[in-house]
Protein backbone atom coordinates (compact mmCIF):
# COMPACT_ATOMS: atom_id res chain seq x y z
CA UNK A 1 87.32 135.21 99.73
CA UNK A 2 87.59 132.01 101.73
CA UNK A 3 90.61 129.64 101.30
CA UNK A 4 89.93 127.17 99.09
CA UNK A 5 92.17 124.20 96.79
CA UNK A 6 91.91 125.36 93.61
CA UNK A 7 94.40 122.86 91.15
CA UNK A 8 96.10 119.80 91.28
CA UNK A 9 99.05 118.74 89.74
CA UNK A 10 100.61 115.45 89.30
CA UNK A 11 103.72 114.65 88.03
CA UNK A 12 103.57 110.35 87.13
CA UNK A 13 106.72 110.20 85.88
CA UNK A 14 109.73 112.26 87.94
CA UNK A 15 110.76 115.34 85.87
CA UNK A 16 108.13 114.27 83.07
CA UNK A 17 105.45 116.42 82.05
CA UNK A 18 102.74 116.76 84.99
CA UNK A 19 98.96 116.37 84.56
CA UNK A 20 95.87 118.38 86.34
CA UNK A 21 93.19 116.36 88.15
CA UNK A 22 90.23 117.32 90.02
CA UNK A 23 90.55 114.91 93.01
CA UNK A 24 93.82 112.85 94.86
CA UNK A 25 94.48 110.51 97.75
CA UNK A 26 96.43 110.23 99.63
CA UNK A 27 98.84 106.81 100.27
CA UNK A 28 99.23 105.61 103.99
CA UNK A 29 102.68 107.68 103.71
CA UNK A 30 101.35 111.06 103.47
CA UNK A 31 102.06 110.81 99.31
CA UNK A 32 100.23 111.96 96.59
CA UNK A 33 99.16 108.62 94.76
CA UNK A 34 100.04 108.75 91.63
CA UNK A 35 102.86 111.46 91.98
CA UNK A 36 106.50 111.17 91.49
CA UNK A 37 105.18 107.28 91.48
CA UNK A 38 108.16 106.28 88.82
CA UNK A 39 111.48 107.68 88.29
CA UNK A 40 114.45 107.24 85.28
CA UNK A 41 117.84 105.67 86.58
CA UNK A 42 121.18 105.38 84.77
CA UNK A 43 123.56 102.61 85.37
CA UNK A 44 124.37 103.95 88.59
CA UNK A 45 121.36 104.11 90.49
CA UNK A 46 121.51 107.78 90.41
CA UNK A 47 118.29 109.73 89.08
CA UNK A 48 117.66 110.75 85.40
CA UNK A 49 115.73 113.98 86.09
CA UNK A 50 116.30 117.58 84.95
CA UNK A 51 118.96 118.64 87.67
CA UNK A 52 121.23 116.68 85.73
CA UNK A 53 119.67 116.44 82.28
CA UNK A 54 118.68 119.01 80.44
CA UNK A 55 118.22 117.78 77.62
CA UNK A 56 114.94 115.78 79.32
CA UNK A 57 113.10 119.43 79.10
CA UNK A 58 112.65 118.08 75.42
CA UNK A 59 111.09 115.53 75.82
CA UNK A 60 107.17 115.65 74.87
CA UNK A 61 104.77 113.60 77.43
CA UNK A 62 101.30 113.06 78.58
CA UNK A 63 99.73 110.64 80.81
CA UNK A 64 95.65 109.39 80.43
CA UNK A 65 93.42 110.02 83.23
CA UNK A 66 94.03 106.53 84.78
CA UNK A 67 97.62 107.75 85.16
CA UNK A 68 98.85 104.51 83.98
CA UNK A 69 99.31 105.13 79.88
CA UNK A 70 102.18 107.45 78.84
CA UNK A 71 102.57 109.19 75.59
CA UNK A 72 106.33 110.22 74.29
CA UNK A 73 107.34 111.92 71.46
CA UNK A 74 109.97 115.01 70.79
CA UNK A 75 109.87 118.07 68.32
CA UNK A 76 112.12 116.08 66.46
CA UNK A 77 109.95 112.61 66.13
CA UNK A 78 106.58 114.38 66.30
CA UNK A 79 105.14 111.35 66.49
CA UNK A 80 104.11 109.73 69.64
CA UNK A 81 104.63 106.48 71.06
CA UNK A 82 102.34 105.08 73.54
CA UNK A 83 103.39 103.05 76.57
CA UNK A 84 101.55 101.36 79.52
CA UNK A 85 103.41 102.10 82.64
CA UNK A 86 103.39 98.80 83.76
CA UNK A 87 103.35 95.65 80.79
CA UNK A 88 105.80 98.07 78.39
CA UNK A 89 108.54 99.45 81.09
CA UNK A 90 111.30 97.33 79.30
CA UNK A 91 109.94 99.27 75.94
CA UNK A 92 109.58 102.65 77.83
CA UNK A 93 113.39 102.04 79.33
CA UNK A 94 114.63 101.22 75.52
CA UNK A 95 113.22 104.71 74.69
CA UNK A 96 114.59 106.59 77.00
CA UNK A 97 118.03 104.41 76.77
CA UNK A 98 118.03 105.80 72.76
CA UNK A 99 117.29 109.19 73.59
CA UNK A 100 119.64 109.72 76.42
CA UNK A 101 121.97 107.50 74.58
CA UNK A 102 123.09 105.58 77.22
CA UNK A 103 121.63 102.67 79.40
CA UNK A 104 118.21 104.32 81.29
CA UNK A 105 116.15 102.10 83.68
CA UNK A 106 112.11 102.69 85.30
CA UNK A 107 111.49 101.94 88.51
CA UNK A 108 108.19 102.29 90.67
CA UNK A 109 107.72 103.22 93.94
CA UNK A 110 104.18 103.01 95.66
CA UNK A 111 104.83 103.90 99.02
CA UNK A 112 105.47 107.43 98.28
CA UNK A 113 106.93 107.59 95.21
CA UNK A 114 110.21 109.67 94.21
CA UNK A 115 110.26 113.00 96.49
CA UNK A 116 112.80 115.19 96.70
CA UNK A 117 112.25 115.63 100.30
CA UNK A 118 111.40 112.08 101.64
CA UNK A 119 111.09 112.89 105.05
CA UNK A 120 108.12 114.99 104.57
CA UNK A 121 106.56 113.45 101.43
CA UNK A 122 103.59 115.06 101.29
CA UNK A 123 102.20 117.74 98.36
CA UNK A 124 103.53 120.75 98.26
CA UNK A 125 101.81 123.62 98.89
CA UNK A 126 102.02 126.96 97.44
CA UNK A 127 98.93 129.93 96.80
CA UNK A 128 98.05 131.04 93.13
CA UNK A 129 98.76 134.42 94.21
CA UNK A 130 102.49 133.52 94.83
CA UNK A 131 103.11 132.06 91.84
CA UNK A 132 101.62 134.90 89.91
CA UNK A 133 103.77 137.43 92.39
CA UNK A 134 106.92 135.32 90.71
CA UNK A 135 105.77 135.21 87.21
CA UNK A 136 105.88 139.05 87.46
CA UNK A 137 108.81 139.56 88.69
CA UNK A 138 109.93 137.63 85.10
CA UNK A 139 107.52 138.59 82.68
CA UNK A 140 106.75 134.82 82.25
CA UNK A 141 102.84 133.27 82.16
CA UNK A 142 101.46 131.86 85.48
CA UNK A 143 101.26 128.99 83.37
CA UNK A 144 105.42 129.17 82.30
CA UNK A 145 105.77 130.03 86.49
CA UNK A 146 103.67 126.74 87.18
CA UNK A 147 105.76 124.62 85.01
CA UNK A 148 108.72 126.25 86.05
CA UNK A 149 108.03 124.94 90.00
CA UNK A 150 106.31 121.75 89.89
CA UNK A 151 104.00 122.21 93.23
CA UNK A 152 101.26 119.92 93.67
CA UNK A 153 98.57 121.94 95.66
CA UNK A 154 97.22 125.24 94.57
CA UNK A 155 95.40 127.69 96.95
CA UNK A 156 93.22 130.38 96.10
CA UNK A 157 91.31 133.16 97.58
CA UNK A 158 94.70 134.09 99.41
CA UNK A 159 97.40 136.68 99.33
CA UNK A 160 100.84 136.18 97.07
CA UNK A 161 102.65 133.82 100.04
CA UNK A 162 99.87 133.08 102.09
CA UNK A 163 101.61 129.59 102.25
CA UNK A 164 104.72 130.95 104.76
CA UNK A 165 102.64 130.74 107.57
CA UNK A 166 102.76 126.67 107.10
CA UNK A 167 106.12 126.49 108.75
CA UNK A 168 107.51 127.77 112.38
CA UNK A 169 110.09 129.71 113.67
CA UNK A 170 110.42 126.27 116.70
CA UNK A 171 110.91 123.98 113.31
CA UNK A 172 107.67 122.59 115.04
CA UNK A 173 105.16 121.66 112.23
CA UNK A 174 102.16 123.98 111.63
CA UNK A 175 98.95 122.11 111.58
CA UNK A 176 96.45 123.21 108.59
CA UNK A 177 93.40 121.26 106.72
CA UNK A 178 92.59 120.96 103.04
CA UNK A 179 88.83 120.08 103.40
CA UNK A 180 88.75 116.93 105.84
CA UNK A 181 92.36 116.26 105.51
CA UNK A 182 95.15 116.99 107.83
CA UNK A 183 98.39 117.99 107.17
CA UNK A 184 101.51 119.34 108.30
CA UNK A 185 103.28 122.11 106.86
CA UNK A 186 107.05 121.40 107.80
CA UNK A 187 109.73 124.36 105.54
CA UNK A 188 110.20 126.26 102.46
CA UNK A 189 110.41 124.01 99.94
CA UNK A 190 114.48 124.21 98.69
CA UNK A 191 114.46 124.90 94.95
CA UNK A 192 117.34 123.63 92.18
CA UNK A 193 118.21 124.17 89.08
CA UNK A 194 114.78 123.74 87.36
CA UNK A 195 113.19 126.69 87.56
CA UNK A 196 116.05 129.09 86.11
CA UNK A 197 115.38 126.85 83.13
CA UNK A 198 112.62 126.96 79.91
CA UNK A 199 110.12 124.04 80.80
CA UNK A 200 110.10 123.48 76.74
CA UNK A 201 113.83 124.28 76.04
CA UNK A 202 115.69 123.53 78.96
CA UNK A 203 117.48 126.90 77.93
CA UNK A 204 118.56 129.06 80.90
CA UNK A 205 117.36 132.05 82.06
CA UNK A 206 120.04 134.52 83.19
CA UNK A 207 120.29 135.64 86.55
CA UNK A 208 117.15 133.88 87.52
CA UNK A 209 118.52 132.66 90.68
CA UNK A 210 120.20 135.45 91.77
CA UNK A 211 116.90 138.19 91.02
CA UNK A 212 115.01 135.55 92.58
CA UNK A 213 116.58 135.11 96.05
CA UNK A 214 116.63 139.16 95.88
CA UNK A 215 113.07 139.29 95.48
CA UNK A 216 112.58 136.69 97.50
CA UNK A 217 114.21 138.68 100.46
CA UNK A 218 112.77 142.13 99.56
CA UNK A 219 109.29 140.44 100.11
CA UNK A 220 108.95 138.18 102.76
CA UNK A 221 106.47 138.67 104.98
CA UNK A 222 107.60 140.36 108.22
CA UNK A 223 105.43 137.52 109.91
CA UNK A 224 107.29 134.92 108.66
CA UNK A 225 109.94 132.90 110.33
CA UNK A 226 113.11 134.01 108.39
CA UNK A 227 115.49 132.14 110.54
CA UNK A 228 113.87 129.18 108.56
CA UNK A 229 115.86 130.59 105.80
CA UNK A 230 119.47 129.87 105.43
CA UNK A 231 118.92 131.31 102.05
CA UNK A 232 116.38 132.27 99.74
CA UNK A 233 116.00 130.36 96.77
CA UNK A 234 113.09 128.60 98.33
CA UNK A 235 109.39 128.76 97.37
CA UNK A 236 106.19 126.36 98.35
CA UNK A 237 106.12 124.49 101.29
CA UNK A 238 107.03 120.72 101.84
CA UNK A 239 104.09 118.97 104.16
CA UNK A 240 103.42 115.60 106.12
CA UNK A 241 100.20 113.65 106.94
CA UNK A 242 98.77 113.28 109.40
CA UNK A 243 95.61 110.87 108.77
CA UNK A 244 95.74 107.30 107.43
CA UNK A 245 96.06 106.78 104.19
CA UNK A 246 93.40 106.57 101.59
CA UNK A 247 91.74 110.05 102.42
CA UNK A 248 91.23 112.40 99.11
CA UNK A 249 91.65 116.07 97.91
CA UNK A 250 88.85 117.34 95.85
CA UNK A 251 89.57 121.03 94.03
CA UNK A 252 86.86 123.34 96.19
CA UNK A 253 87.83 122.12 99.18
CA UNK A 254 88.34 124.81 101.46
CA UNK A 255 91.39 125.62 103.72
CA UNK A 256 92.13 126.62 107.16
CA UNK A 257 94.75 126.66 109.42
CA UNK A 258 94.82 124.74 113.17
């Protein structure tokens, strides 16, 4: 089989619910547009997102096709309440201010949006062998896995790990194409909290971490640059762009390295 993008995942709101689309461009930054666009802030100025809320796992969303309208509700409510990104974000802070119970603001950023790694903002990349590979080693779903590790590009018709070869031993950056776009691959994505968690509950699953940087070990390729590694808790690869911005992703598009 011949490399080839087969999903895309956005994620609107930082640590909110994500939503699959068939095509994405990309912003003069190397961003997804549209991804990680708007992010929850306490008093502070420090993030609102699962790392340090939990409870935010509970919380029920979905975002229309336009990626503008957002939909909340919880178990508990049932009922959802429907917000436009933009007009209602004093409405959307006052509902996340009651359910955190304390003062929660929305900001926007479209330059690149919220990444956790904001000196290579591009999509993640990660094959849909590898996340299978990981769902097996938990007995969760490849969709539970996908949820679980919030990557934005999907690659099929590859091996579990394929994506390893997108970063050097050098720390140079390993040039690769998704269809006529170029990109970067720059390191192993660094993982938190997030994962070891329920994407519904926010519950924890014991020994995650740990059985997962064993695995992790036990199974890298012998190809791969492991000095990369300071440890193993990492999965998917963080990426740059290289072409101007404006230039889109279409699921089909086929891959290849160089």
């Amino acid at each position: 089989m011949v490399a080839h993008l087969v999903r895309i995942d956005l994620y609107p709101v930082k640590s909110l619910a994500g939503t699959t689309v068939t095509t994405a461009q990309l912003l003069a930054s190397g961003a997804l547009a549209g991804d990680r666009a708007y992010a929850l802030f306490d008093q502070q100025g420090r993030f609102v997102n699962a790392k340090r809320y939990a409870q935010i796992h509970q919380v029920r969303s979905r975002v229309d096709e336009t990626l503008q309208t957002l939909s909340l509700w919880t178990d508990a409510t049932e009922t959802a309440m429907t917000f436009d990104l933009e007009p209602d974000r004093a409405a959307l802070a006052a509902w996340f201010s009651d359910y955190f119970g304390e003062p929660i603001h929305l900001r926007q950023n479209d330059v690149m949006g919220f990444p956790d790694d904001t000196d290579s903002p591009g999509p993640t990349v990660i094959s849909t062998a590898t996340l299978q590979t990981v769902a097996d080693w938990f007995g969760l779903s490849l969709m539970d896995c996908r949820q679980r590790f919030r990557t934005n590009l999907e690659i099929g018709g590859v091996p579990a790990f394929w994506e390893d070869q997108l970063f050097s031993e050098s720390g140079d950056p390993v040039p690769f194409q998704i269809g006529a776009v170029s990109l970067q691959g720059i390191n192993p994505c660094q993982r938190c909290i997030v994962p070891t968690r329920d994407p519904a509950t926010g519950q924890p699953f014991s020994g995650f971490q740990k059985r997962f940087t064993t695995q992790r070990a036990d199974t890298l390729p012998t190809t791969v640059a492991r000095s990369r590694f300071n440890h193993f808790y990492r999965l998917a690869v963080n990426t740059r762009s290289t072409g101007p911005g404006g230039q889109t992703l279409t699921v089909g598009d086929r891959v290849a390295l160089g």
